[in-house]
Protein backbone atom coordinates (compact mmCIF):
# COMPACT_ATOMS: atom_id res chain seq x y z
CA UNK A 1 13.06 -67.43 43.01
CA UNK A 2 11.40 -70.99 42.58
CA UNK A 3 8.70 -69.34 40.71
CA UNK A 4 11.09 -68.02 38.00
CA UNK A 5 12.68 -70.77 37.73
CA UNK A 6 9.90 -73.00 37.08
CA UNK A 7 8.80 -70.57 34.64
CA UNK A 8 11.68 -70.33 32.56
CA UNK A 9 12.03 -73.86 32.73
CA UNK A 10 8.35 -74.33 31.28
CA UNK A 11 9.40 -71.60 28.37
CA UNK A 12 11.80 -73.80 27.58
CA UNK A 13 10.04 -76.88 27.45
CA UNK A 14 7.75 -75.07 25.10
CA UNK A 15 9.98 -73.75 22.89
CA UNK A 16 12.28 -76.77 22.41
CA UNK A 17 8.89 -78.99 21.83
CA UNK A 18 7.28 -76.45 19.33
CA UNK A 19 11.22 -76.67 17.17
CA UNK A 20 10.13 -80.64 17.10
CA UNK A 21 6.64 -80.29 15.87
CA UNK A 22 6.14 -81.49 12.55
CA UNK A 23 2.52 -80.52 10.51
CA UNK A 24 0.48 -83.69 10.35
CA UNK A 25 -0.15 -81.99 6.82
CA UNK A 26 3.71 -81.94 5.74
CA UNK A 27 5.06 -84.50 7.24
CA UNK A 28 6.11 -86.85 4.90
CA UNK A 29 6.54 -84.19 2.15
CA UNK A 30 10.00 -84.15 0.42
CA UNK A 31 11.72 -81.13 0.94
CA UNK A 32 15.02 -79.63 -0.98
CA UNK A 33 18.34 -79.48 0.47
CA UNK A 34 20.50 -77.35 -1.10
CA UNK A 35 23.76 -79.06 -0.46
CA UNK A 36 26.46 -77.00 -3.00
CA UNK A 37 25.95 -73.73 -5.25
CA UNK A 38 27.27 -74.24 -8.87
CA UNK A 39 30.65 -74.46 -9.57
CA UNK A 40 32.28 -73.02 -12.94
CA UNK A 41 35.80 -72.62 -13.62
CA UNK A 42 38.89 -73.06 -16.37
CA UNK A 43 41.18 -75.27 -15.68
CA UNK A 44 44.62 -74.37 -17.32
CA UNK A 45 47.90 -76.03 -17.12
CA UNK A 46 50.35 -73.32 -16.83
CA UNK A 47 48.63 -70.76 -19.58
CA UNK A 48 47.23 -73.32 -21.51
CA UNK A 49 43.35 -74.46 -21.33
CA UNK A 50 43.58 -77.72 -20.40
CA UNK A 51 41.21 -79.80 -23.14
CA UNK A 52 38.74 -83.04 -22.38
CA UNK A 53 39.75 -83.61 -18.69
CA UNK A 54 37.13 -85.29 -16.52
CA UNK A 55 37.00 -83.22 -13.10
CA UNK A 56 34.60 -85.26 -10.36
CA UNK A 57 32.80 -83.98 -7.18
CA UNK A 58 31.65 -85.30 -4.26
CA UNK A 59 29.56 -84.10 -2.15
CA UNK A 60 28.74 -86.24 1.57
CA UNK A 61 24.93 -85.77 3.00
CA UNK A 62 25.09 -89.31 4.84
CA UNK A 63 25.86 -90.87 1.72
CA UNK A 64 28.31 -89.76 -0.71
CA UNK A 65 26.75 -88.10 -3.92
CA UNK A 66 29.15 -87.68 -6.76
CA UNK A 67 28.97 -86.24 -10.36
CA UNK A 68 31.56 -85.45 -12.92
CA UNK A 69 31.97 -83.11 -15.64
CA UNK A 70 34.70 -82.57 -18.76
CA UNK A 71 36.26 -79.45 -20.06
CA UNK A 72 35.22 -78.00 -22.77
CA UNK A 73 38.13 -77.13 -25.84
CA UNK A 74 39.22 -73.98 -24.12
CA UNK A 75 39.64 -75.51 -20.60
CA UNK A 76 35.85 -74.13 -19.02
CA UNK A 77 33.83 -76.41 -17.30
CA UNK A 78 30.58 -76.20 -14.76
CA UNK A 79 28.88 -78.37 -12.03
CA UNK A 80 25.33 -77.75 -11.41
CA UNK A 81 23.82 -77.17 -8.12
CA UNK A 82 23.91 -80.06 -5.84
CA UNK A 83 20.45 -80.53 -4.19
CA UNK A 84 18.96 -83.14 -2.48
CA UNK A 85 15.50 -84.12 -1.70
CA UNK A 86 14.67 -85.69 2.02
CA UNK A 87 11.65 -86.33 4.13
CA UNK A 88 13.90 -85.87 6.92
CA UNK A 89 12.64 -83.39 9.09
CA UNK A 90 14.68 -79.72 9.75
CA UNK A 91 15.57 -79.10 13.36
CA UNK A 92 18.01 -76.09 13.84
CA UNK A 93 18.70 -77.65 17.49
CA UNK A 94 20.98 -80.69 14.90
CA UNK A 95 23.93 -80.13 12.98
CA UNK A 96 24.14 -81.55 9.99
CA UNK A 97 27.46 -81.63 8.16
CA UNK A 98 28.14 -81.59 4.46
CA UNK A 99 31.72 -82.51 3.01
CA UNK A 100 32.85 -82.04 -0.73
């Protein structure tokens, strides 16, 4: 029983150390966070396109990142992807949250 224990406990230890390994070679390499998929829309008042109004997003990733956009003369507008590059290192084993 001890034995199995002991061994499941050292599978674990190597599988939770291996998720924190970074390569020496990537380390410090910026990766991209895809934070928000494009967002394109009409805005309409009623049934009319609603003309030259500013529409702002923001999107939190531990700091707020915001961008804004106008309608076009029949009411359409469109946000880009929102991506973010970070040397932070990925670890499934942390949750991070993203607010819009």
């Amino acid at each position: 029983m001890h034995k199995l224990l002991y061994k499941l406990i050292i599978l674990a230890f190597v599988f939770l150390s291996s998720l924190s390994k970074a390569d020496s070679d990537n380390m410090f390499e910026k990766k991209l966070i895809h934070l928000c998929p494009e967002i394109k829309g009409q805005l309409l008042g009623g049934a009319t396109p609603l003309q030259g109004v500013t529409l702002e997003r923001g999107v939190t990733y531990g700091e707020l990142l915001l961008d804004s956009t106008v309608t076009d003369d029949e009411g359409y507008f469109f946000f880009s992807a929102s991506e973010y590059e970070s040397r932070k290192p990925v670890n499934p084993l942390t949750e991070t949250r993203v607010a819009q």
